[in-house]
Protein backbone atom coordinates (compact mmCIF):
# COMPACT_ATOMS: atom_id res chain seq x y z
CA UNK A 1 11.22 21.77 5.99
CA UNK A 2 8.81 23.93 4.35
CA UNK A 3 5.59 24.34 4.53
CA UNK A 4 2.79 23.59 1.94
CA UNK A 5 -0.51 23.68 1.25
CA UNK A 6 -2.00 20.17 0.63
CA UNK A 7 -5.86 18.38 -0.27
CA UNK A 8 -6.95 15.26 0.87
CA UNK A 9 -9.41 13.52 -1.60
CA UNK A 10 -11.84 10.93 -0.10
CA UNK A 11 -11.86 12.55 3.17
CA UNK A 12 -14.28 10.32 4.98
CA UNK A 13 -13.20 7.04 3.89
CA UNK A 14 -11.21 4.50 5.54
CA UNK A 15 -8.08 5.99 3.99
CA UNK A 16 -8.69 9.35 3.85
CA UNK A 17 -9.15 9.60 7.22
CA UNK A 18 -5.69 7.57 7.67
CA UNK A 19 -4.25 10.22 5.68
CA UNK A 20 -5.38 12.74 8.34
CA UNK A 21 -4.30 10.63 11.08
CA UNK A 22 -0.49 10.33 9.83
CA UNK A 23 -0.72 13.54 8.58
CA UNK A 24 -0.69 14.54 12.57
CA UNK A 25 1.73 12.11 13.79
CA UNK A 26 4.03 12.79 11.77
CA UNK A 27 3.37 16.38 12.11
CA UNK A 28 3.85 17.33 8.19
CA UNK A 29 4.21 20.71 7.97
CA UNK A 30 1.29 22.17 6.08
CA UNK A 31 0.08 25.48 6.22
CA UNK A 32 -3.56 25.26 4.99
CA UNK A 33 -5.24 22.00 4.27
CA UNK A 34 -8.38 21.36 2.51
CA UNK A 35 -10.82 18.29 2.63
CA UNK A 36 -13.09 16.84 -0.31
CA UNK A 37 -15.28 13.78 -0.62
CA UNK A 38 -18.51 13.24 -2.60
CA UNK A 39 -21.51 15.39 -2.39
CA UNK A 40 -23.47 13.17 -0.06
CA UNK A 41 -20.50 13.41 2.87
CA UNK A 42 -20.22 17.25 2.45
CA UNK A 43 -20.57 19.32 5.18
CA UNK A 44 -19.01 16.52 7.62
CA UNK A 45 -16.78 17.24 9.96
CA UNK A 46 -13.10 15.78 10.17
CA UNK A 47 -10.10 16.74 12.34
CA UNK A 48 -6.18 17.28 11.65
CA UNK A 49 -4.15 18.26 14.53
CA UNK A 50 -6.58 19.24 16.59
CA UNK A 51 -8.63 21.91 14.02
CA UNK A 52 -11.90 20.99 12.44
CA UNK A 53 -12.38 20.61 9.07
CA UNK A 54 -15.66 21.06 7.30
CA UNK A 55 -15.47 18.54 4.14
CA UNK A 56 -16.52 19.89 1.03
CA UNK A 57 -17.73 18.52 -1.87
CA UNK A 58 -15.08 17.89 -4.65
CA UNK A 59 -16.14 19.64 -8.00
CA UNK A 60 -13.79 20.35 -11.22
CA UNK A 61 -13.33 24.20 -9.67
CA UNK A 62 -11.57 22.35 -5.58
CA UNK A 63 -8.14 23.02 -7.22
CA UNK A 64 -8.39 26.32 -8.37
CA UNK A 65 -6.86 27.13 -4.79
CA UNK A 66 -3.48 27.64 -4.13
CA UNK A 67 -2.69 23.72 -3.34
CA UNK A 68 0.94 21.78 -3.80
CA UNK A 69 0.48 18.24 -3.01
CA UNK A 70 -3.07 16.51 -3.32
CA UNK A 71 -3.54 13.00 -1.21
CA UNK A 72 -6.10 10.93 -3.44
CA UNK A 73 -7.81 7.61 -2.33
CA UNK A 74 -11.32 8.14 -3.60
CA UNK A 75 -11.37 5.22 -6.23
CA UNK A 76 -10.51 4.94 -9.70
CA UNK A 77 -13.18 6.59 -11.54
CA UNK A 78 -12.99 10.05 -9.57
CA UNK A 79 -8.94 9.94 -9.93
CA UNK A 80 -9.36 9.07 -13.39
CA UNK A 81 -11.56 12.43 -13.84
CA UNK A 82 -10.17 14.90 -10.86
CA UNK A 83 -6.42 14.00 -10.51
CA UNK A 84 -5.78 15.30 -14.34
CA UNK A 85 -7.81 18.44 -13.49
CA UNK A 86 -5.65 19.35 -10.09
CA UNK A 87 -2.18 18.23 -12.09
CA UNK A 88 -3.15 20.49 -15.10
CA UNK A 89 -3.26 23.55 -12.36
CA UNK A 90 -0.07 22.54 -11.09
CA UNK A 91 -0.81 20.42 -8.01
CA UNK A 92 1.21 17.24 -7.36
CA UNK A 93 -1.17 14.55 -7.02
CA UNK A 94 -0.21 11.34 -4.80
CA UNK A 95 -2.96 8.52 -6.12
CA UNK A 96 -3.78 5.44 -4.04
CA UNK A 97 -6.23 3.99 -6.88
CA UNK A 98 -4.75 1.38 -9.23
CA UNK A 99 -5.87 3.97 -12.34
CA UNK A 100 -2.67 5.13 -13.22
CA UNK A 101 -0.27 2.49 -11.56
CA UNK A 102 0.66 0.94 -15.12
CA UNK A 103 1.00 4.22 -17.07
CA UNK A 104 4.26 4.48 -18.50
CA UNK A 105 4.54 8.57 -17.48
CA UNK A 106 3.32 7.87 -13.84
CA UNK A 107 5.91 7.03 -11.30
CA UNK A 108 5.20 4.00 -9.23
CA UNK A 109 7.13 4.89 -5.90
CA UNK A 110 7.76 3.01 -2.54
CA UNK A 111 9.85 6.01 -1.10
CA UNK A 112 12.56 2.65 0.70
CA UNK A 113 13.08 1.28 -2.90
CA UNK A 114 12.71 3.84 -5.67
CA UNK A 115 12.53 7.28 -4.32
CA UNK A 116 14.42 8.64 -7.51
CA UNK A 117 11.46 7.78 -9.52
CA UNK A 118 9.18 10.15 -7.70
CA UNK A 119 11.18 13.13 -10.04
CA UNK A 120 10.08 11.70 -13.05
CA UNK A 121 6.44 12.48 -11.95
CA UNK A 122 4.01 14.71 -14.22
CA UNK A 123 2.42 15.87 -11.35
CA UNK A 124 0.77 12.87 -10.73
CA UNK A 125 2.41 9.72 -8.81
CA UNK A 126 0.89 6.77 -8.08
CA UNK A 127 0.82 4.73 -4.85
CA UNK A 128 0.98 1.05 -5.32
CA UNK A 129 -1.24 -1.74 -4.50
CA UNK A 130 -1.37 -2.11 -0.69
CA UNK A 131 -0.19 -5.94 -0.76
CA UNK A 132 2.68 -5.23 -3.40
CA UNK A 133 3.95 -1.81 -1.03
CA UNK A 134 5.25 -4.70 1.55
CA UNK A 135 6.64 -7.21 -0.77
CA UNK A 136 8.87 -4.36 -2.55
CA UNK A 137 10.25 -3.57 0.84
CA UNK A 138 11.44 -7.41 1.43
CA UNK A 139 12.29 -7.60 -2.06
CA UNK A 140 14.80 -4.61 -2.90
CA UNK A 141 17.51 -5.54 -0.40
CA UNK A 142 17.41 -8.32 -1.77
CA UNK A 143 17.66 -7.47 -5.52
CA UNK A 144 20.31 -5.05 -4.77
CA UNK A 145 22.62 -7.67 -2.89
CA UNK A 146 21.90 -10.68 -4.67
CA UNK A 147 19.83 -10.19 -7.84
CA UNK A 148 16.31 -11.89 -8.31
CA UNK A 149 15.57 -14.73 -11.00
CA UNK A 150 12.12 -15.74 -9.69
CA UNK A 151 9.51 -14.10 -6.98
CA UNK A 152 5.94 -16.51 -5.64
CA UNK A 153 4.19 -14.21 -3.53
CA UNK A 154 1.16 -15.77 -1.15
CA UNK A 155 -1.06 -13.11 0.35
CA UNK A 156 -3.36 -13.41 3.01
CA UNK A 157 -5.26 -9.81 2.94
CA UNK A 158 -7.47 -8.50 5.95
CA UNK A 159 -10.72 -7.08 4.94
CA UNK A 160 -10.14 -3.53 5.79
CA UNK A 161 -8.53 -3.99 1.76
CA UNK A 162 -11.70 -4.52 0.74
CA UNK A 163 -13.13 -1.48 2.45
CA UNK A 164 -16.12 -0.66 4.77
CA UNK A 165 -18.50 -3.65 3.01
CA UNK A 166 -15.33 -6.10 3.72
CA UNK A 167 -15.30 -5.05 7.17
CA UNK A 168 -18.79 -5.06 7.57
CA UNK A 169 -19.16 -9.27 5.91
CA UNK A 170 -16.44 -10.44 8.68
CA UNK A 171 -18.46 -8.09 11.54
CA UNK A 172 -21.79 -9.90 10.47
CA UNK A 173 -20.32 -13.08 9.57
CA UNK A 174 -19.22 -13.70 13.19
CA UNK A 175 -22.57 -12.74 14.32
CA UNK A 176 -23.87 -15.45 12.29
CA UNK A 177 -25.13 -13.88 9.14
CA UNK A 178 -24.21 -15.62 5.74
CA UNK A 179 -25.20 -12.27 3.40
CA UNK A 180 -22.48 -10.61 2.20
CA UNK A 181 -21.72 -7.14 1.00
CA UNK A 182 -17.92 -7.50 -0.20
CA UNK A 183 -17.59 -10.92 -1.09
CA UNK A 184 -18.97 -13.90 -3.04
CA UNK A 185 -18.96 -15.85 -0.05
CA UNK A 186 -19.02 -15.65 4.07
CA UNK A 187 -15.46 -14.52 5.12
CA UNK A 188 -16.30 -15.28 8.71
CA UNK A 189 -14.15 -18.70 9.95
CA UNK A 190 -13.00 -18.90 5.82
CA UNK A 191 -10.06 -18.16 3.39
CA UNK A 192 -11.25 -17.01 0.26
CA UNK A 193 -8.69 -17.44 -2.56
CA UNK A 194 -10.15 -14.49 -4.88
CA UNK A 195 -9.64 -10.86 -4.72
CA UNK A 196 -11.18 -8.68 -7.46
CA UNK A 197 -12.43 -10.11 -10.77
CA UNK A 198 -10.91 -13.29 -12.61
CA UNK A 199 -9.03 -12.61 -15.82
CA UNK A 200 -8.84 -14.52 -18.63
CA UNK A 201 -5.83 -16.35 -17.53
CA UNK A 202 -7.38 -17.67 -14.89
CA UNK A 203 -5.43 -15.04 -12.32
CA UNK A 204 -7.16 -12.37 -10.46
CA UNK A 205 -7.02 -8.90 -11.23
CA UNK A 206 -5.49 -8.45 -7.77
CA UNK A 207 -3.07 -10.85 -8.19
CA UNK A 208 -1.72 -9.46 -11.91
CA UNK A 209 -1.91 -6.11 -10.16
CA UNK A 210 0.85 -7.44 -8.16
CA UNK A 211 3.04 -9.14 -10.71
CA UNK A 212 2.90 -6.29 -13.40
CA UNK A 213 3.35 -3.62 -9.99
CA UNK A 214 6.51 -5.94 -9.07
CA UNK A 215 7.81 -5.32 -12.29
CA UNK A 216 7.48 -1.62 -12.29
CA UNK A 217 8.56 -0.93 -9.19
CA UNK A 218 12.13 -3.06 -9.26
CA UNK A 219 12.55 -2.26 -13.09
CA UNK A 220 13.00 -5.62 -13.75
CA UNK A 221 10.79 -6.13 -17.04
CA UNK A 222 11.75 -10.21 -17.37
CA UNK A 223 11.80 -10.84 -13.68
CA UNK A 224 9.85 -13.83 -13.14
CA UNK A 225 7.15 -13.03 -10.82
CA UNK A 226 3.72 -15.46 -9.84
CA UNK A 227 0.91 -14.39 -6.91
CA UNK A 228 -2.17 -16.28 -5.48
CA UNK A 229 -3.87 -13.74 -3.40
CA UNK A 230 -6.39 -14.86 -0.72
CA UNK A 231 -9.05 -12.84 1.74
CA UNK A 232 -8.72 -13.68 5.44
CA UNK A 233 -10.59 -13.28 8.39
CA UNK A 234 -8.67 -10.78 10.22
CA UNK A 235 -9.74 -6.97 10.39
CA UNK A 236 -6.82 -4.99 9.95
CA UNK A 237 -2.83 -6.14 8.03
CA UNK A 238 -1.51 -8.46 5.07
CA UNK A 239 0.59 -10.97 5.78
CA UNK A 240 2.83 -12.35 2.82
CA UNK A 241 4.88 -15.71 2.07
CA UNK A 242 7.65 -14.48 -0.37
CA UNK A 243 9.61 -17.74 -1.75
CA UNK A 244 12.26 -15.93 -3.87
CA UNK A 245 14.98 -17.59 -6.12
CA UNK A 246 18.11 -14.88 -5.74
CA UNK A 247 20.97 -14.96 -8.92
CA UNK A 248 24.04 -15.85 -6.80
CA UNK A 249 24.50 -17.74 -3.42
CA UNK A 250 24.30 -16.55 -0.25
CA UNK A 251 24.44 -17.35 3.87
CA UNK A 252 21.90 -17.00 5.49
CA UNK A 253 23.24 -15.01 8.38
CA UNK A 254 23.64 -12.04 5.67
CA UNK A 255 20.29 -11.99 5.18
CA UNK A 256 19.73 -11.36 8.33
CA UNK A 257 22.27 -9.03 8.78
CA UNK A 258 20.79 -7.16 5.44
CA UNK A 259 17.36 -6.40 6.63
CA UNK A 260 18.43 -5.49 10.43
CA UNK A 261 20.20 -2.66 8.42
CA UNK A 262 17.20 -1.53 5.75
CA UNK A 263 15.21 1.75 6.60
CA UNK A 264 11.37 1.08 7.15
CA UNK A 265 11.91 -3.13 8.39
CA UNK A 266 11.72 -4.08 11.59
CA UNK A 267 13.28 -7.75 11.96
CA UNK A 268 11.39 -10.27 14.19
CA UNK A 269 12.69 -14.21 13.59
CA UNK A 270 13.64 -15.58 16.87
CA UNK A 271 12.02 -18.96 16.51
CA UNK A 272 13.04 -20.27 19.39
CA UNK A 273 11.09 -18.21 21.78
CA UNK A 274 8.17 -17.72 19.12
CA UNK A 275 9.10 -14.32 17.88
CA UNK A 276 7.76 -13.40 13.92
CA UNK A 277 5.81 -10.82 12.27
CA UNK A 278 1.99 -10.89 13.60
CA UNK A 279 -0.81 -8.99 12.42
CA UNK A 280 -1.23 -7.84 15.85
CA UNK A 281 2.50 -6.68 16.00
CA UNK A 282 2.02 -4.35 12.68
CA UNK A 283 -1.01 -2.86 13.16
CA UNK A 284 -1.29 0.93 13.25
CA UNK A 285 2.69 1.22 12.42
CA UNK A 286 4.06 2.53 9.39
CA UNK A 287 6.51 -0.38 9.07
CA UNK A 288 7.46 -3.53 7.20
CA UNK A 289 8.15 -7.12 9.13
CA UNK A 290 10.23 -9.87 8.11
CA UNK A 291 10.64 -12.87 9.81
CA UNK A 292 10.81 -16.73 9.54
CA UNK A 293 13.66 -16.41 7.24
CA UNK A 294 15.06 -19.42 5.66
CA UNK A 295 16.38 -21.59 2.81
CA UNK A 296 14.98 -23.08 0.47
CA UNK A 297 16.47 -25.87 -0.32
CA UNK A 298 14.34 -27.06 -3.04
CA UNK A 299 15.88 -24.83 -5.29
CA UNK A 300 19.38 -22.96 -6.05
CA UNK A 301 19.69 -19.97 -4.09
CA UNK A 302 15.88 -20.32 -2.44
CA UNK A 303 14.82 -18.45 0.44
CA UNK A 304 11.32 -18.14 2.37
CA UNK A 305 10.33 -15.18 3.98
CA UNK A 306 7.45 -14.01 5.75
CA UNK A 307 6.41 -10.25 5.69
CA UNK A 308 3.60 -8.40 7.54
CA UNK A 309 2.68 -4.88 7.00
CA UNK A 310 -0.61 -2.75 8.34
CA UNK A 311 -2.14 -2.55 5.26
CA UNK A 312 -3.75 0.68 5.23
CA UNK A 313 -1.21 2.39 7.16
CA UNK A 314 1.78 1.71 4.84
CA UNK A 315 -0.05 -0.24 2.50
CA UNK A 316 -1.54 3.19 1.71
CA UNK A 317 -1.92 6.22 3.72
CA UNK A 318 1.56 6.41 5.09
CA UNK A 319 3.21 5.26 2.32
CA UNK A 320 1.78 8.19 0.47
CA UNK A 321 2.72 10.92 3.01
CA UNK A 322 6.11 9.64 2.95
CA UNK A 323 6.43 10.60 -0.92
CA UNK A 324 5.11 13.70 0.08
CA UNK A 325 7.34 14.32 2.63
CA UNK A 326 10.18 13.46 -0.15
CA UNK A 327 8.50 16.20 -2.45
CA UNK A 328 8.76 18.76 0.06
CA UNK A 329 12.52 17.90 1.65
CA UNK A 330 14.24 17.94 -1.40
């Protein structure tokens, strides 16, 4: 494996220091690496195995360095100006924003389910929505075995997706406070169904994000895909109710069989001692549970599955440093 030189963008967020903390376990072999966040966080300190890094303030000269991969997760507007700036100098840009998920020359990659799309990449590659990273894992066995006619995906999304301010309503809000940074209502004790802004057709922005992502990622242009996503009072992983319609029948011992077999899920559905995916179970791992599988039998071909993921583990950091890892192994 060889060695590169690599940037992480957004530094001191919740993310970017994610990045930094995968980026150690998993020992990827860089030789130099350099840090950026906004000018206010400059000059902070951050560590990556075991050397400390003195952040720096990203500017449109932090790629003139010799730099092969760059990890972004700094929000839209500063990919949207700095990730065509590194790219145009020849760095390979892996962006966790939603800016360039839908653009047609911009790979959207989960490295288990479309890996060969990462070579179609014009130095920038996008890293999908968090939620929709651990539904395409559940979902690609299953397209590849069966075919999919119809996908209704239920979130229930922790508030480490919403950030720091997300983090810090559900902190509060259990302490009694009904002001909220993150969300148009208390979070504490509550479900809120409403992530991001409503659209025009009534859906949030979060919730298209994951039906046009689905899309994308599968290749599957007519697939028939609906989402309702919804905020939950838990600090840390999404968990997901996938009710899928597949194209041809199946038994349901084969699905099981399936995803005991699938790199990156772990399968937990032993129902009879109380064993499926938890929050608790995914958190700080890299990788996808499925559980609670079974039929449908409202439907032709149904099935319901449960799925549970650590949301900014593979639902973004490591999900990006495992593209990178593909860039650099081929």
């Amino acid at each position: 494996m060889k060695k590169v030189n690599i940037a992480v963008v957004g530094a001191t967020g919740m993310v970017g220091r994610t990045f930094l903390k995968v980026l150690e376990e998993r020992d990827f072999p860089y030789e130099k690496i350099y840090c950026y966040a906004s000018k206010r966080s400059a000059g902070m300190k951050v560590k990556c195995k075991g050397e400390d890094i003195i952040v720096e303030e990203l500017t449109e000269s932090s790629f003139d360095r010799d730099i092969d991969i760059a990890l972004f997760s700094a929000g839209g507007a500063t990919s949207e100006k700095f990730a065509p700036i590194a790219a145009s100098k020849g760095v390979i840009v892996i962006d966790n924003s939603s800016h360039f998920r839908m653009h047609d020359e911009v790979p959207l990659v989960v490295p288990e389910v479309n890996p060969e799309a990462i070579w179609q990449h014009k130095n920038i590659i996008a890293n999908p929505n968090c939620s929709t990273i651990q539904a395409m894992v559940a979902l690609k066995p299953l397209q590849d075995q069966y075919g999919l006619d119809r996908v209704v995906i239920s979130t229930y999304q922790a508030v480490s997706g919403s950030g720091v301010k997300g983090v810090t309503d559900l902190e509060e809000g259990l302490k009694g406070s009904t002001e909220t940074l993150a969300y148009p209502h208390p979070i504490a004790n509550n479900c809120i169904p409403h992530i991001d802004v409503f659209m025009d057709n009534g859906y949030t922005k979060e919730e298209m994000k994951m039906i046009d992502e689905t899309k994308k990622i599968l290749n599957d242009a007519e697939l028939k895909v609906t989402a309702t996503a919804v905020r939950v009072p838990l600090y840390d992983c999404h968990s997901e109710a996938l009710n899928v319609q597949l194209s041809k029948e199946f038994e349901i011992e084969d699905i099981f069989k399936l995803y005991e077999a699938y790199d990156g899920i772990i399968l937990q559905d032993d129902v009879s001692n109380n064993v499926y995916p938890l929050a608790t179970t995914a958190k700080g791992t890299d990788d996808v549970y499925i559980g609670r599988i079974r039929r449908d039998f409202s439907i032709d071909n149904g099935i319901n599955i449960w799925v549970v993921a650590d949301n900014i583990r593979k639902g973004a950091a490591s999900n990006a440093i495992q593209i990178a890892e593909v860039l650099i192994n081929r």
